[in-house]
PDB file of N, CA and C in Angstrom:
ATOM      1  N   UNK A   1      12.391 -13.319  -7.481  1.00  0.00           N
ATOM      2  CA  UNK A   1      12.678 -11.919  -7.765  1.00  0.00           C
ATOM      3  C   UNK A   1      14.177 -11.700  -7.617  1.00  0.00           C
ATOM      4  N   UNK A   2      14.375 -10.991  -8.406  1.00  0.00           N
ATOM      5  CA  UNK A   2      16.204 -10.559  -8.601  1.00  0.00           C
ATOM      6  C   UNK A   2      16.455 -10.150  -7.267  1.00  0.00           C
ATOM      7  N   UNK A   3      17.551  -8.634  -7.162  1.00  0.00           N
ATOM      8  CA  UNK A   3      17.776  -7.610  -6.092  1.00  0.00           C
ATOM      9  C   UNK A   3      17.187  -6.304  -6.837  1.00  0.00           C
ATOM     10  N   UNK A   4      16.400  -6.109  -6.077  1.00  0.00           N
ATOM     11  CA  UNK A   4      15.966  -4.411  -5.917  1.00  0.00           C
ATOM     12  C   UNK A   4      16.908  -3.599  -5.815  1.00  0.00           C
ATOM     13  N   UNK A   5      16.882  -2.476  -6.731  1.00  0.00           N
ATOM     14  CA  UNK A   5      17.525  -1.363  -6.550  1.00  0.00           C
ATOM     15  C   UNK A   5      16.617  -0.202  -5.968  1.00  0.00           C
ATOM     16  N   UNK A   6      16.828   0.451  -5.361  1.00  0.00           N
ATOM     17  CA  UNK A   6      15.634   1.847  -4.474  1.00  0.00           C
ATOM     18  C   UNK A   6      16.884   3.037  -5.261  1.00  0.00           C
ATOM     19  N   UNK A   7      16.095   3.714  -6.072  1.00  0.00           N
ATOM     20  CA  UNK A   7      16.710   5.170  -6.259  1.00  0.00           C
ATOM     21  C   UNK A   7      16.832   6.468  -5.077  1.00  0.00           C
ATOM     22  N   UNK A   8      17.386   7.048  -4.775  1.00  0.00           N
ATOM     23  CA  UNK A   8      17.134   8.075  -4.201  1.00  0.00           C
ATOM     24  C   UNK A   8      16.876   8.876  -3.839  1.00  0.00           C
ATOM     25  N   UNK A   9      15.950   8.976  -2.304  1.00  0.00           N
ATOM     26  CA  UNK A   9      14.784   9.560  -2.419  1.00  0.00           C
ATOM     27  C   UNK A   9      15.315  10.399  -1.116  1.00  0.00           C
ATOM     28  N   UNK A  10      14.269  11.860  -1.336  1.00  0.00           N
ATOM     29  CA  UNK A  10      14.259  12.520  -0.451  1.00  0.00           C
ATOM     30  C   UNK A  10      13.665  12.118   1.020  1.00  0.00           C
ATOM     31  N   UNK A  11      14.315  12.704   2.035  1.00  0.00           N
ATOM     32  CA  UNK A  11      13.732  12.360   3.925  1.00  0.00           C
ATOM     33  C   UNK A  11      11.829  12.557   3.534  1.00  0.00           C
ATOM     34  N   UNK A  12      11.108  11.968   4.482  1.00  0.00           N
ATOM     35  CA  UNK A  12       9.617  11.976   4.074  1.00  0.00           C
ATOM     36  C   UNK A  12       8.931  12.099   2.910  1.00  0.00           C
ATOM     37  N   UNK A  13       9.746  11.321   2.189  1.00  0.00           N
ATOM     38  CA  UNK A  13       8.926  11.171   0.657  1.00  0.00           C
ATOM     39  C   UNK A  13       7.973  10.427   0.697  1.00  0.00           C
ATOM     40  N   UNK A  14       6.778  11.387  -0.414  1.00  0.00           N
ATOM     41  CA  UNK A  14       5.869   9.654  -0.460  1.00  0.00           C
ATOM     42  C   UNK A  14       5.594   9.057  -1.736  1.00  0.00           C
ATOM     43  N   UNK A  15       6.127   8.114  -1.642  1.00  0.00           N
ATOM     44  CA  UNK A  15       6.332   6.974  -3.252  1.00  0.00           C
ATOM     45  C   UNK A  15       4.841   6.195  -3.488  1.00  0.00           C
ATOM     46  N   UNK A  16       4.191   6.414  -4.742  1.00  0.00           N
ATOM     47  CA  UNK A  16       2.795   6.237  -4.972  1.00  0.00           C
ATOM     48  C   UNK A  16       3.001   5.053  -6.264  1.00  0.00           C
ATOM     49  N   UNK A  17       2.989   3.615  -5.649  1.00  0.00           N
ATOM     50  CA  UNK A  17       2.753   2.731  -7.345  1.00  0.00           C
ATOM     51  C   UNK A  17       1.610   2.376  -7.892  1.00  0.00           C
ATOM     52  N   UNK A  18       1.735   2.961  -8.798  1.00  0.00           N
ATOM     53  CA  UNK A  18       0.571   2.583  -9.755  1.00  0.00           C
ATOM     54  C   UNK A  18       1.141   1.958 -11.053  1.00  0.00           C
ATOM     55  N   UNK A  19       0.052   0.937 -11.472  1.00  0.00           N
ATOM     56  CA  UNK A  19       0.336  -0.140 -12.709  1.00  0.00           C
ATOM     57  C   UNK A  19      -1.224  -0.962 -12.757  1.00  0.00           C
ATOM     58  N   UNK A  20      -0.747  -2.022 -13.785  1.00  0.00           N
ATOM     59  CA  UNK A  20      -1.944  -2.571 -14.176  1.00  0.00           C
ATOM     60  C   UNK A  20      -1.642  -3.707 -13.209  1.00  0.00           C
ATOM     61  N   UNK A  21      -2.855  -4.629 -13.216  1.00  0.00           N
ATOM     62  CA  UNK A  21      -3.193  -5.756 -12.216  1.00  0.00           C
ATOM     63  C   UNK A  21      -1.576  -7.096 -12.499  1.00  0.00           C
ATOM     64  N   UNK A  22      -0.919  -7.002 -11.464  1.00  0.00           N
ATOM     65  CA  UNK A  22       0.223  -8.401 -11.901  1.00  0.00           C
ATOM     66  C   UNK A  22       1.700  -7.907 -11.889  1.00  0.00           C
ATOM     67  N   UNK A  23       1.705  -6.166 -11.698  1.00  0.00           N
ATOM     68  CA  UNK A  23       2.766  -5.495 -12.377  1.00  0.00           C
ATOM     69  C   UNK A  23       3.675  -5.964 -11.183  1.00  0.00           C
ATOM     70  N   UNK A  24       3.415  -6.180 -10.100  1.00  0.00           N
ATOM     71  CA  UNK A  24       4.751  -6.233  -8.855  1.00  0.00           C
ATOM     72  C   UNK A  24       4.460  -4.992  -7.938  1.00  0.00           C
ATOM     73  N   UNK A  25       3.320  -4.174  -7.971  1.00  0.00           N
ATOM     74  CA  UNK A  25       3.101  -3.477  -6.976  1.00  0.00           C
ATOM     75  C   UNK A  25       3.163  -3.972  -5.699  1.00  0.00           C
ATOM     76  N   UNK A  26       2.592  -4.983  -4.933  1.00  0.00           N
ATOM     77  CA  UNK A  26       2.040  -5.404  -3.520  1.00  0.00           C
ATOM     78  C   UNK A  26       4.079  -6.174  -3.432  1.00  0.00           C
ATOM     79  N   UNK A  27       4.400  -6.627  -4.798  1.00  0.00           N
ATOM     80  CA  UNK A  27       5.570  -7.310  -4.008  1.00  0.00           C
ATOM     81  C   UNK A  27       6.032  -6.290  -3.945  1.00  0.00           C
ATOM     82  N   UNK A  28       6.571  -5.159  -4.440  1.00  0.00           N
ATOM     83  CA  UNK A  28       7.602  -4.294  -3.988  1.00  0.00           C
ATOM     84  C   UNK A  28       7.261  -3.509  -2.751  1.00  0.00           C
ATOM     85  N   UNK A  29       5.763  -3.160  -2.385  1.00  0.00           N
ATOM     86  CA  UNK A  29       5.134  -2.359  -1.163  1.00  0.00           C
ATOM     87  C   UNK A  29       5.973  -3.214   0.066  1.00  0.00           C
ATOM     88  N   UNK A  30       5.597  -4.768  -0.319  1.00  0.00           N
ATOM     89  CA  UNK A  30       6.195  -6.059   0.938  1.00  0.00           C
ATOM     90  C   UNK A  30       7.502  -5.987   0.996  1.00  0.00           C
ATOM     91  N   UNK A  31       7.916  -5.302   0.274  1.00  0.00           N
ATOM     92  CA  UNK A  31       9.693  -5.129   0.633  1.00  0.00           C
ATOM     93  C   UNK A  31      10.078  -4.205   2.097  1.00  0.00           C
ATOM     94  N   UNK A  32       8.948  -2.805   1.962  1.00  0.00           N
ATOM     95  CA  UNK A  32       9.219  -1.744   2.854  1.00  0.00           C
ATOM     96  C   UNK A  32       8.524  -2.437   4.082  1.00  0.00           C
ATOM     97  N   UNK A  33       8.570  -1.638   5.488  1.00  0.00           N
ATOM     98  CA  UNK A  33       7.962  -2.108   6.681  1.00  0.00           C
ATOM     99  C   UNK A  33       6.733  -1.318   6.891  1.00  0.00           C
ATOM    100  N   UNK A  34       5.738  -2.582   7.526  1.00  0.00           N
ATOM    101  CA  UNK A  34       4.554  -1.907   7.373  1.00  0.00           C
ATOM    102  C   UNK A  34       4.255  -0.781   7.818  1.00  0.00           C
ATOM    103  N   UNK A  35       4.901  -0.527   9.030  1.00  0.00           N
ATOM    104  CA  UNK A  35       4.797   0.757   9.426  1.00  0.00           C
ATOM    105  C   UNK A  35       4.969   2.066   8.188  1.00  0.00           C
ATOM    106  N   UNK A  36       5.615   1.778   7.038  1.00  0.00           N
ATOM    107  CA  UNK A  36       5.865   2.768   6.105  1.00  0.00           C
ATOM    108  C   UNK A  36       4.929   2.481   4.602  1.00  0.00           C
ATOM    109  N   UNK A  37       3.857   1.737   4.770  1.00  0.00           N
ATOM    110  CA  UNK A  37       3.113   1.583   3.444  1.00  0.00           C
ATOM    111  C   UNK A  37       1.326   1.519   4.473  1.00  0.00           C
ATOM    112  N   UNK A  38       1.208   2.749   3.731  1.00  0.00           N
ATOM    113  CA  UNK A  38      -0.054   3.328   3.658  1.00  0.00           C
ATOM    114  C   UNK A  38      -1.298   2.044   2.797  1.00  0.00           C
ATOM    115  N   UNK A  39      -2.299   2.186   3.564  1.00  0.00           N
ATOM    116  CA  UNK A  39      -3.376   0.922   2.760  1.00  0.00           C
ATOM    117  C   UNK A  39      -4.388   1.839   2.903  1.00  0.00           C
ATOM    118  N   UNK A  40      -4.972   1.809   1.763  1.00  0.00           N
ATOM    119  CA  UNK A  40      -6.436   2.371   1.773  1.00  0.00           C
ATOM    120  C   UNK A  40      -7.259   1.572   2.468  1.00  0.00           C
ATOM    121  N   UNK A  41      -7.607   0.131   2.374  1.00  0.00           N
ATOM    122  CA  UNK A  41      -8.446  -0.526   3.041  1.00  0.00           C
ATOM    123  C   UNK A  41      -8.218  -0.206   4.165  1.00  0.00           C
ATOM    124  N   UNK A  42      -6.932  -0.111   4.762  1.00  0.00           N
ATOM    125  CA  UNK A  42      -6.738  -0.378   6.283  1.00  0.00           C
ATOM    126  C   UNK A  42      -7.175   0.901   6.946  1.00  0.00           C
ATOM    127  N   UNK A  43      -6.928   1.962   6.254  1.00  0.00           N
ATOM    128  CA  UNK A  43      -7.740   3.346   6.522  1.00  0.00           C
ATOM    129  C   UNK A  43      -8.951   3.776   6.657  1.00  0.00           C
ATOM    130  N   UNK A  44      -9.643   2.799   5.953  1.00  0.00           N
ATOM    131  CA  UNK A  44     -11.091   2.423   5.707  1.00  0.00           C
ATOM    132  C   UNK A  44     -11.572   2.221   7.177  1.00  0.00           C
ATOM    133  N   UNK A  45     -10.837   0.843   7.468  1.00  0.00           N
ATOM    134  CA  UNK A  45     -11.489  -0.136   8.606  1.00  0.00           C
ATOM    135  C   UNK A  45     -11.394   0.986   9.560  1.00  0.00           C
ATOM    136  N   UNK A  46     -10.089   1.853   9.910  1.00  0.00           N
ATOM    137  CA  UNK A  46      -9.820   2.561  11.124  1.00  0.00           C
ATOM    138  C   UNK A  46     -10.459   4.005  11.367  1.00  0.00           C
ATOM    139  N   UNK A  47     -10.702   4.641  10.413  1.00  0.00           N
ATOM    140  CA  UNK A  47     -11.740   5.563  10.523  1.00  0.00           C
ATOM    141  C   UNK A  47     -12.923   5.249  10.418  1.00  0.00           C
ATOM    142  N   UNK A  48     -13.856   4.207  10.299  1.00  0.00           N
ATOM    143  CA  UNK A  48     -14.852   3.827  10.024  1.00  0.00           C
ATOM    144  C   UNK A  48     -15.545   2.754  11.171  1.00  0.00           C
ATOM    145  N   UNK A  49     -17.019   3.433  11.666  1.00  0.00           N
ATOM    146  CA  UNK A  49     -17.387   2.347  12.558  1.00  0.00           C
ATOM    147  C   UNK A  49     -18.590   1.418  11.864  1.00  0.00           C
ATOM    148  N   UNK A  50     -18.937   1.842  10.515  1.00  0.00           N
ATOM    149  CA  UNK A  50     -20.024   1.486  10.222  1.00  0.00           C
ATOM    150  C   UNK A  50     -19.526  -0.096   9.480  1.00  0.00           C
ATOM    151  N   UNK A  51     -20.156  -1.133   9.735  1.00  0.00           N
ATOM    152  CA  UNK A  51     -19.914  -1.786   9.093  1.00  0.00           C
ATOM    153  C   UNK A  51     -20.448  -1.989   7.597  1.00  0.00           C
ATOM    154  N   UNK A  52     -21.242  -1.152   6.948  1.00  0.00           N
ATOM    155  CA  UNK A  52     -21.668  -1.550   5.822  1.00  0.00           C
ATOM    156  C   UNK A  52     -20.660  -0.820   4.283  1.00  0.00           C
ATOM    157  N   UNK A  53     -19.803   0.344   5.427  1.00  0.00           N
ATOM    158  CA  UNK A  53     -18.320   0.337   5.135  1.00  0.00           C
ATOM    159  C   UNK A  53     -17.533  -0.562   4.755  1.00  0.00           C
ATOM    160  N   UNK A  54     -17.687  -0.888   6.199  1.00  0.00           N
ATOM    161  CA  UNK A  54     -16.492  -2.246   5.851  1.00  0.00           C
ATOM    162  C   UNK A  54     -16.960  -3.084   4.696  1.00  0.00           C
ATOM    163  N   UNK A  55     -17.567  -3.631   5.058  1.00  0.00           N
ATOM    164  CA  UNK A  55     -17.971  -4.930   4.350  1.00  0.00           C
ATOM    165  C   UNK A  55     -18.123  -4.337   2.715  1.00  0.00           C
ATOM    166  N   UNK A  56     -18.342  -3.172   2.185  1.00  0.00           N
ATOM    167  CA  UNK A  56     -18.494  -2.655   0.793  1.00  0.00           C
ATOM    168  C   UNK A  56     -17.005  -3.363   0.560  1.00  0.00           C
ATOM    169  N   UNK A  57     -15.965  -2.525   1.379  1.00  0.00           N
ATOM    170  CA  UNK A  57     -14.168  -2.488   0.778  1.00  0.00           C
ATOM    171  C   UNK A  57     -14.142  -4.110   0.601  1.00  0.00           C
ATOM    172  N   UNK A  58     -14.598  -5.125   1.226  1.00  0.00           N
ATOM    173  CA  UNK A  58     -14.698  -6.531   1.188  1.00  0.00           C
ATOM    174  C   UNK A  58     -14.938  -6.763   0.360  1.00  0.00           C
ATOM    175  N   UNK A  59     -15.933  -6.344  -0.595  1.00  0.00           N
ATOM    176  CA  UNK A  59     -16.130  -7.004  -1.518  1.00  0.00           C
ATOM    177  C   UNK A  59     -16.016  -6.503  -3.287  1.00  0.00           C
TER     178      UNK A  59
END
């Protein structure tokens, strides 16, 4: 991958990528720190005690 350029963004913005399957979404998310990229799965697991939850997002 080249160098990233980040445009300029407002204090507590929230930046949403969407594209088709391959586009460079997950690599560019892996650029920021995890603490600052939101996961649906991972939201899943943490509000959720049921496992038949979980195990759906699994598969």
């Amino acid at each position: 991958m080249t160098e990233l350029i980040y445009p300029e963004m407002p204090a507590n913005s929230l930046v949403v990528l969407i594209g088709p399957s391959g586009a460079g979404k997950t690599t560019i998310a892996n650029t920021w720190p995890a603490s600052q990229v939101l996961s649906l799965d991972a939201l899943r697991e943490t509000v959720s005690d049921d496992f038949s939850v979980k195990s759906s997002v699994l598969k």
